[in-house]
C-alpha atoms as a PDB file:
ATOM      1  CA  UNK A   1      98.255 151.225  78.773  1.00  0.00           C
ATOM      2  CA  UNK A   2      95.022 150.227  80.393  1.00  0.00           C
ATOM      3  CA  UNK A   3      94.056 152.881  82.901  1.00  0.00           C
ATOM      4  CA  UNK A   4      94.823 151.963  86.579  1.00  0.00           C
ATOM      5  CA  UNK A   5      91.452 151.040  89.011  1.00  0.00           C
ATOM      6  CA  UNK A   6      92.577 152.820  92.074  1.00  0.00           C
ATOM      7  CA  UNK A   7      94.588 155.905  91.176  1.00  0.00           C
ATOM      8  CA  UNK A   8      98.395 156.663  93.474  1.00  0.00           C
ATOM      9  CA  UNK A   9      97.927 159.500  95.407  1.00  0.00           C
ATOM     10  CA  UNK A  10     101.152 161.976  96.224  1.00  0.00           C
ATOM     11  CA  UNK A  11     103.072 161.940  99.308  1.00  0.00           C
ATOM     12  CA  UNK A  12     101.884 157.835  99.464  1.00  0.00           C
ATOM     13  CA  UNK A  13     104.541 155.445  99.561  1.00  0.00           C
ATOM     14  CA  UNK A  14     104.232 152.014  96.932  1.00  0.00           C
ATOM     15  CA  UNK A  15     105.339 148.495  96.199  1.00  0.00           C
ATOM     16  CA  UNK A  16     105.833 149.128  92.420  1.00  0.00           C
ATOM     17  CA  UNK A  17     106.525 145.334  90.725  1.00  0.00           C
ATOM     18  CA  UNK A  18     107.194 144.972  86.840  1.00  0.00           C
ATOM     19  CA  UNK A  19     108.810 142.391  84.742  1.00  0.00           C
ATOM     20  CA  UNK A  20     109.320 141.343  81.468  1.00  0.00           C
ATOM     21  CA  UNK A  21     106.885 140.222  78.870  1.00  0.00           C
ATOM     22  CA  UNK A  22     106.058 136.771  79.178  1.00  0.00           C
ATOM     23  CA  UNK A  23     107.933 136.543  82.037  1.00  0.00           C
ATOM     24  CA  UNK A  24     111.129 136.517  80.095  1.00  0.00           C
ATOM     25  CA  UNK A  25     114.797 137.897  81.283  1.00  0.00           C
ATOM     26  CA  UNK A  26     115.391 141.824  81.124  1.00  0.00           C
ATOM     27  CA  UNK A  27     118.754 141.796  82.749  1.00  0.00           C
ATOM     28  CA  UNK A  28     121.748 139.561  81.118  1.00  0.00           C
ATOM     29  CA  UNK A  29     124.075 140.774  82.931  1.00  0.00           C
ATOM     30  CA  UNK A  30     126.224 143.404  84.817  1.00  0.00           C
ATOM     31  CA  UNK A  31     126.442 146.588  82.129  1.00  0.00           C
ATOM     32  CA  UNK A  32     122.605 145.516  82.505  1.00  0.00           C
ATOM     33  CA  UNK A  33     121.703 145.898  85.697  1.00  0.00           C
ATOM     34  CA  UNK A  34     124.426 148.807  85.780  1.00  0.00           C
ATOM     35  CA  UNK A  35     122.264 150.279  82.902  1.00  0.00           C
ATOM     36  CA  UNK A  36     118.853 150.631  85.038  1.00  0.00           C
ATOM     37  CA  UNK A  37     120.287 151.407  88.566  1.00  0.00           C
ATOM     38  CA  UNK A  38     121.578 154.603  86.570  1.00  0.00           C
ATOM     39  CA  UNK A  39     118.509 155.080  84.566  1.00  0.00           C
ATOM     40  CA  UNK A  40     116.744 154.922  88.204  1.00  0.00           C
ATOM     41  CA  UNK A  41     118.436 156.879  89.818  1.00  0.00           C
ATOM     42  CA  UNK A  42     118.272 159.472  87.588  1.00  0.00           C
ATOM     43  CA  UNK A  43     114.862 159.444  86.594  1.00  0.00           C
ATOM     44  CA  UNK A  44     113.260 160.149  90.389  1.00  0.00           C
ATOM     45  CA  UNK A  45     113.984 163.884  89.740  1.00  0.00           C
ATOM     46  CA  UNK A  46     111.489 165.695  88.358  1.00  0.00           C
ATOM     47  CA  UNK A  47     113.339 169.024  85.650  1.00  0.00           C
ATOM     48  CA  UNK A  48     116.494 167.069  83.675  1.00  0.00           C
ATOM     49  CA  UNK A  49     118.442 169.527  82.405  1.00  0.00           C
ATOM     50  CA  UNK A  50     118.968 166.680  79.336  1.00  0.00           C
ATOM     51  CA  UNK A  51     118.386 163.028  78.008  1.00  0.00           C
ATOM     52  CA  UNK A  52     120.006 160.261  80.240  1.00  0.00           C
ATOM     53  CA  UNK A  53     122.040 159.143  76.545  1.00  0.00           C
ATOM     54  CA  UNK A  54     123.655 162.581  76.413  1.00  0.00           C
ATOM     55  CA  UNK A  55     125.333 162.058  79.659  1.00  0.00           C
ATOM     56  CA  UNK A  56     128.071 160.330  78.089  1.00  0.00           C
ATOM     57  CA  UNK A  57     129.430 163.764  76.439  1.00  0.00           C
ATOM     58  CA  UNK A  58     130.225 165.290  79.805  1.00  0.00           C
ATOM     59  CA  UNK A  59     133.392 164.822  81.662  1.00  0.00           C
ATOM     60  CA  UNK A  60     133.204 162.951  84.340  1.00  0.00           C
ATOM     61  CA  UNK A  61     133.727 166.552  86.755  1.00  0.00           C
ATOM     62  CA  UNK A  62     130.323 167.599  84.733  1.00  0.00           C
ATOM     63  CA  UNK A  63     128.757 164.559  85.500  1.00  0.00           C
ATOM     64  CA  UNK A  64     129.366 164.705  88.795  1.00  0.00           C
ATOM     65  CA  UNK A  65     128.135 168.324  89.565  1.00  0.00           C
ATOM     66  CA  UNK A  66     124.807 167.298  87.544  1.00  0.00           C
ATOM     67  CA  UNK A  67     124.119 164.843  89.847  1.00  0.00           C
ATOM     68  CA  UNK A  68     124.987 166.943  92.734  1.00  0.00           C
ATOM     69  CA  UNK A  69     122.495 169.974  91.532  1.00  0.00           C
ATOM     70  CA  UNK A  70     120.187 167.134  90.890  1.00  0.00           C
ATOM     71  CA  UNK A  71     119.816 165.923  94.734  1.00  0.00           C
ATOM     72  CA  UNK A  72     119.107 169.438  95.190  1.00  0.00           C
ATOM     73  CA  UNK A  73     116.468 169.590  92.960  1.00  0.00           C
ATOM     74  CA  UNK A  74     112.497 168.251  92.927  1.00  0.00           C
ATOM     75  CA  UNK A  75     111.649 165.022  92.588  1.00  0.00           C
ATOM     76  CA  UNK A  76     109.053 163.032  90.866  1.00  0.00           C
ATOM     77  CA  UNK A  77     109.037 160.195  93.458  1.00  0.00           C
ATOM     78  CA  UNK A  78     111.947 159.534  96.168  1.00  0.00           C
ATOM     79  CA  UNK A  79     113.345 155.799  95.908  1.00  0.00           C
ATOM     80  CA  UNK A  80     113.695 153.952  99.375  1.00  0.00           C
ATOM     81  CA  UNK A  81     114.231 150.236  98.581  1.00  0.00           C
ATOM     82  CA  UNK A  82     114.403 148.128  95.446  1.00  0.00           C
ATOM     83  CA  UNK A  83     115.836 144.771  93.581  1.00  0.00           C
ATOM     84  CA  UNK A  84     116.858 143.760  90.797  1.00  0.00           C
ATOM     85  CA  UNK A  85     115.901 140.435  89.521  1.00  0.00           C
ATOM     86  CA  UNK A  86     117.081 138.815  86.148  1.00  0.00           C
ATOM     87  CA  UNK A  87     113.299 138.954  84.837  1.00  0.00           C
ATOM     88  CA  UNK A  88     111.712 141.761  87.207  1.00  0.00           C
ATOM     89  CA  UNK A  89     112.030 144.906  89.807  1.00  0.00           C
ATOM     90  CA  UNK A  90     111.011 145.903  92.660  1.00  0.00           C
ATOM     91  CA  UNK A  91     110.681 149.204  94.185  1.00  0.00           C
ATOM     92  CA  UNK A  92     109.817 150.821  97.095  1.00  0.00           C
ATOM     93  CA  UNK A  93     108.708 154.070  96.322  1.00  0.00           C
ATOM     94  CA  UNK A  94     106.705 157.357  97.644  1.00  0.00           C
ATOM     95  CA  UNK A  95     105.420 159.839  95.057  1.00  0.00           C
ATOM     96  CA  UNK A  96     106.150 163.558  95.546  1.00  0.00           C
ATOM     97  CA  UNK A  97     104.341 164.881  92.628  1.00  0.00           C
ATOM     98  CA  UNK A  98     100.933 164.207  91.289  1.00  0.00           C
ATOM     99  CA  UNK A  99     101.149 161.137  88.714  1.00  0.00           C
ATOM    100  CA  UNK A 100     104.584 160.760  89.724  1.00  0.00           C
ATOM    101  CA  UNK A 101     104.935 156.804  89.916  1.00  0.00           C
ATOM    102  CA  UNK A 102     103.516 157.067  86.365  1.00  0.00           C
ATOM    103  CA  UNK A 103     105.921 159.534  84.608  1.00  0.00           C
ATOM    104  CA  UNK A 104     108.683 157.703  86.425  1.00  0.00           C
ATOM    105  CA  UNK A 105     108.506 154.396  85.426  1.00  0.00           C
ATOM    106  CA  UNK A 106     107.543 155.499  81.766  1.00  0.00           C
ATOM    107  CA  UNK A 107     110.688 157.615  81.094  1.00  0.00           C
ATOM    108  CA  UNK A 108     112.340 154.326  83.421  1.00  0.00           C
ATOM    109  CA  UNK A 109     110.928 151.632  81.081  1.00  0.00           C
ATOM    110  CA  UNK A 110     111.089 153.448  77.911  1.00  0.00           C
ATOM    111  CA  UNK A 111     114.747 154.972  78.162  1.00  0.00           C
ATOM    112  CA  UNK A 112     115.952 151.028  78.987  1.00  0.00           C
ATOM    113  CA  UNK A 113     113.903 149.431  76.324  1.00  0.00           C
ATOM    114  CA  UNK A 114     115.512 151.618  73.870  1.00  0.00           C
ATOM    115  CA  UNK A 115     118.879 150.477  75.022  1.00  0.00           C
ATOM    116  CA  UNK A 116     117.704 146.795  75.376  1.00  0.00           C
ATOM    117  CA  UNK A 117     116.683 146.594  71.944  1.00  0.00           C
ATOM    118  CA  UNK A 118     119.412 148.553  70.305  1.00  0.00           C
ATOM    119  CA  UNK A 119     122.081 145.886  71.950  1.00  0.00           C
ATOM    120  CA  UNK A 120     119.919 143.071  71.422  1.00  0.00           C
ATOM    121  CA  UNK A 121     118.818 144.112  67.449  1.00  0.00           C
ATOM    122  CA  UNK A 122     115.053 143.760  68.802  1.00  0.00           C
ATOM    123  CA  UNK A 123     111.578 146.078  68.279  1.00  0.00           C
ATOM    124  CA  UNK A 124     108.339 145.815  70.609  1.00  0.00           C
ATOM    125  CA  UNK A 125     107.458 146.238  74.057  1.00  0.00           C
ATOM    126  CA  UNK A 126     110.386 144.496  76.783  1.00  0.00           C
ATOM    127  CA  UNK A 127     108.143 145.584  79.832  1.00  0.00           C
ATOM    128  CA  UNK A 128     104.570 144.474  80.885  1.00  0.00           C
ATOM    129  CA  UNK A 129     101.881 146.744  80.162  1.00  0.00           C
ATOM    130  CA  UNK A 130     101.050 148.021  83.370  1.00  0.00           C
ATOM    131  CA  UNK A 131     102.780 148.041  86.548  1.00  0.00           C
ATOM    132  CA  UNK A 132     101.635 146.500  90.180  1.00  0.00           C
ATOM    133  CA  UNK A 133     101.395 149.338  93.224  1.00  0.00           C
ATOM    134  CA  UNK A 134     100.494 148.131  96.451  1.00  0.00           C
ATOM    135  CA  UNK A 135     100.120 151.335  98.622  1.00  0.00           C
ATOM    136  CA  UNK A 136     102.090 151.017 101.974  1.00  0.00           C
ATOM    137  CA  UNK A 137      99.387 152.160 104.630  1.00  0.00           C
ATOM    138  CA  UNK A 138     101.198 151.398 108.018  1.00  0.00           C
ATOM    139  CA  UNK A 139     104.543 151.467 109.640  1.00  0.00           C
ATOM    140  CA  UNK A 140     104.240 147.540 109.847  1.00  0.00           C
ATOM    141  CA  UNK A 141     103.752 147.252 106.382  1.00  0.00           C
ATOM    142  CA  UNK A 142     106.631 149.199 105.321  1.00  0.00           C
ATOM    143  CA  UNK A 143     109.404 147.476 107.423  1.00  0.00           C
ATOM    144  CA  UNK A 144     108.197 143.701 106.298  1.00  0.00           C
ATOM    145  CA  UNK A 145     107.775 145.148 102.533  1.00  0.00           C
ATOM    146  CA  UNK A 146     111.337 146.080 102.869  1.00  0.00           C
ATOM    147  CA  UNK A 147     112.382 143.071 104.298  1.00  0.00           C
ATOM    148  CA  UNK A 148     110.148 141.130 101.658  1.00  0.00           C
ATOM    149  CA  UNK A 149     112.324 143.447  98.629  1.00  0.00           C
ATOM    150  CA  UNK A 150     115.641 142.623 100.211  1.00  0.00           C
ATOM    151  CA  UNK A 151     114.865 138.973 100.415  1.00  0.00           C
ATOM    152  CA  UNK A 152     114.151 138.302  96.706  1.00  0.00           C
ATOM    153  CA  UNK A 153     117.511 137.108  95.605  1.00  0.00           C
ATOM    154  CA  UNK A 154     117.590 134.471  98.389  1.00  0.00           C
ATOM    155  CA  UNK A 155     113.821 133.545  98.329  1.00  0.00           C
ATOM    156  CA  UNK A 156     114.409 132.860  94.306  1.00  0.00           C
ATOM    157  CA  UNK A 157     117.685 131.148  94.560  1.00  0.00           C
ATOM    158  CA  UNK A 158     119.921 134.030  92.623  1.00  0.00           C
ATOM    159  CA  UNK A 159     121.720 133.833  96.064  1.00  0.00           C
ATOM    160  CA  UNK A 160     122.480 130.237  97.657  1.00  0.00           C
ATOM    161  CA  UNK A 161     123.464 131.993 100.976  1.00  0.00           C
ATOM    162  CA  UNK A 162     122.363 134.882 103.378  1.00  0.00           C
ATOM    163  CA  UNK A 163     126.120 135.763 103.443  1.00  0.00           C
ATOM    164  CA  UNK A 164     125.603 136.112  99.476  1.00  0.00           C
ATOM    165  CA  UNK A 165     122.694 137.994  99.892  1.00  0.00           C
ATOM    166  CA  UNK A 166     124.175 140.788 102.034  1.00  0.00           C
ATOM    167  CA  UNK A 167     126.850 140.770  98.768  1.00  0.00           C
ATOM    168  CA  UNK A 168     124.246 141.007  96.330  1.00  0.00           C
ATOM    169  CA  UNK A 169     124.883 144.115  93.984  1.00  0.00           C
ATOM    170  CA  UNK A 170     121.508 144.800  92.345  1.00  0.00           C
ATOM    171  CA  UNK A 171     119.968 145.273  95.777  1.00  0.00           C
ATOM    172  CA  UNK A 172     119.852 147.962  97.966  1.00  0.00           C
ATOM    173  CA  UNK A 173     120.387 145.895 101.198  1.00  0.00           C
ATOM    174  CA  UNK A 174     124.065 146.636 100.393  1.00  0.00           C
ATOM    175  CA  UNK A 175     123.343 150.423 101.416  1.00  0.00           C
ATOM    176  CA  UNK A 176     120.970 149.556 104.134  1.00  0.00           C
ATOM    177  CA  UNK A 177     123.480 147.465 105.872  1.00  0.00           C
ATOM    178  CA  UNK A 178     127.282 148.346 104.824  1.00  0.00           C
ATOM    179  CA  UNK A 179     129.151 151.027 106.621  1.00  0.00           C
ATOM    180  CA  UNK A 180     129.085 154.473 104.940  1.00  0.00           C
ATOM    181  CA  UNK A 181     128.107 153.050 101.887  1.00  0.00           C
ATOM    182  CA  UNK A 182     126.548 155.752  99.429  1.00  0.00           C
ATOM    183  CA  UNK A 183     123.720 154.438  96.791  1.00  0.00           C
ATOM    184  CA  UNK A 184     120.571 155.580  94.959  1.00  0.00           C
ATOM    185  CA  UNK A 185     117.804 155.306  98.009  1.00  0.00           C
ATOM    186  CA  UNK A 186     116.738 157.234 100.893  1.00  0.00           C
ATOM    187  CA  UNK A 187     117.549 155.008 103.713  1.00  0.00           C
ATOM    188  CA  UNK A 188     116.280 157.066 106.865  1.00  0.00           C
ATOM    189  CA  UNK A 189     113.099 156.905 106.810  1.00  0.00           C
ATOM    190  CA  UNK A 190     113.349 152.967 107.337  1.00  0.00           C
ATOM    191  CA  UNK A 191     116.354 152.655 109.031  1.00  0.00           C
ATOM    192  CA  UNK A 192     115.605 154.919 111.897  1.00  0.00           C
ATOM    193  CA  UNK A 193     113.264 152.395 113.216  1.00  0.00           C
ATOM    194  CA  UNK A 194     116.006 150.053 114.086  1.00  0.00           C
ATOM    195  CA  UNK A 195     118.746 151.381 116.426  1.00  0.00           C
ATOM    196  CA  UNK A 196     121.317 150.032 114.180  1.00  0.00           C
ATOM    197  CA  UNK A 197     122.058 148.928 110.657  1.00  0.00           C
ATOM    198  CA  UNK A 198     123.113 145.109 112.603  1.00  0.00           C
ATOM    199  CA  UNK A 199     119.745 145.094 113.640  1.00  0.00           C
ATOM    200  CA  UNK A 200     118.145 145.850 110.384  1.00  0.00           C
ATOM    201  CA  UNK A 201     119.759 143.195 108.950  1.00  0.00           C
ATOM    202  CA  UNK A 202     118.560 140.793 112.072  1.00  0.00           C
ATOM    203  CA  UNK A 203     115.295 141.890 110.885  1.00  0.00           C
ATOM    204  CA  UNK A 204     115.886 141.219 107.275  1.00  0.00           C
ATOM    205  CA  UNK A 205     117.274 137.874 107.621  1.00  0.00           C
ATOM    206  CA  UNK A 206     115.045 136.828 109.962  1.00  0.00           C
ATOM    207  CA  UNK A 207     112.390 136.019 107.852  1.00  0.00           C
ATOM    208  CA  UNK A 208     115.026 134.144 104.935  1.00  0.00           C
ATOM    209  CA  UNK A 209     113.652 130.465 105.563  1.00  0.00           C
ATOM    210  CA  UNK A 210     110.295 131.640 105.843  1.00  0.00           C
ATOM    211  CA  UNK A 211     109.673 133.348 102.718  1.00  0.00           C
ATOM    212  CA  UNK A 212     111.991 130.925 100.622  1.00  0.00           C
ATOM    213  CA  UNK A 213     109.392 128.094 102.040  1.00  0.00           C
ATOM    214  CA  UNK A 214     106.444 130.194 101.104  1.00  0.00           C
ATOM    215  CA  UNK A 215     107.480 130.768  97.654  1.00  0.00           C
ATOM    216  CA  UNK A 216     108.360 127.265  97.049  1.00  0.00           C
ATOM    217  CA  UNK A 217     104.484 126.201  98.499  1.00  0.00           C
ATOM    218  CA  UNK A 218     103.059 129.017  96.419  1.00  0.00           C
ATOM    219  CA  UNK A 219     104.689 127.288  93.062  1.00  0.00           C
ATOM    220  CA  UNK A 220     103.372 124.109  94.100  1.00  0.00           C
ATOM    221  CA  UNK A 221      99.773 125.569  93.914  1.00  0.00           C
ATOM    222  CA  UNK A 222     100.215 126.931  90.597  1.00  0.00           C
ATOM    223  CA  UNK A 223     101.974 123.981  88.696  1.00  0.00           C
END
């Protein structure tokens, strides 16, 4: 991997973008996109007490104590927004330990290639070499990043609808915006600058015309 011109810096908060190579799909379908949300969740924290494939020989009342000693635990980077896309991710991320970002997405990309090509009978690389980071440096920033994140299904037609979008599953606008519902981020840090989840979403959708119009403009430059 070709080393990175501006190194990420702990306690810094990131855009982290990656895709397939070639721009071709990495997610087929749910046991997919089921397959990374695990692999990210689990992979933020920084001491595993074993490989993500051996989780499947616990009961499920080990499993869930794991995970509960895990949230406990030190983290390699804390998670506070992503999506899923059939051939890319996003994340929105802050390191909490130096090279961080790094370790994280290699045990991320590795541990789901692995799976990818066992299903799929293939060998060689299913990721792009080297991830994008866009360090977050003000409040501003953060919110419309967020809002940009959460808007990917409907800006690339996966959804037809906002309605659809607030249904999307491989997003976590879901937890942002749905009443005591639990998922993989850390939601306070972005949420508590809104007074309410309703206005969040205000904020999110917004913006939907706007960025679908400026995607479709920025394909027309590029054809």
């Amino acid at each position: 991997m070709p080393l990175r011109k501006t190194p990420i810096a702990t306690n810094e908060i990131y855009h982290v973008i990656n895709g397939g190579v070639n721009q071709q799909p990495i997610f087929g379908n749910k046991y997919d996109y089921e397959r990374i949300s695990q692999l990210i969740f689990y992979y933020q924290f920084a001491n595993l007490p074993l490989r993500f494939s051996f989780l499947k020989r616990l009961t499920k009342g080990e499993r869930g104590k794991l995970f509960e000693n895990l949230k406990k635990s030190s983290r390699l980077v804390t998670l506070l927004a992503y999506c899923l896309m059939p051939n890319h991710f996003h994340l929105l991320i802050r390191q909490e330990q130096d090279n961080g970002i790094s370790k994280f997405l290699a045990n991320l990309q590795n541990s789901y290639t692995k799976y990818y090509n066992s299903k799929h009978k293939r060998t060689g690389h299913l990721f792009q070499g080297q991830f994008k980071a866009i360090r977050i440096e003000k409040e501003k920033q953060l919110l419309h990043t967020s809002r940009y994140i959460h808007l990917n299904p409907y800006t690339a037609y996966v959804v037809k609808t906002a309605d659809n979008l607030k249904e999307y599953p491989w997003s976590s606008l879901i937890q942002y915006v749905s009443k005591d519902k639990k998922g993989i981020c850390e939601t306070n840090l972005i949420l508590n600058k809104f007074f309410t989840k309703n206005k969040y979403l205000k904020f999110v959708l917004d913006q939907k015309d706007y960025q679908r119009q400026l995607d479709k403009i920025k394909h027309v430059l590029l054809e």
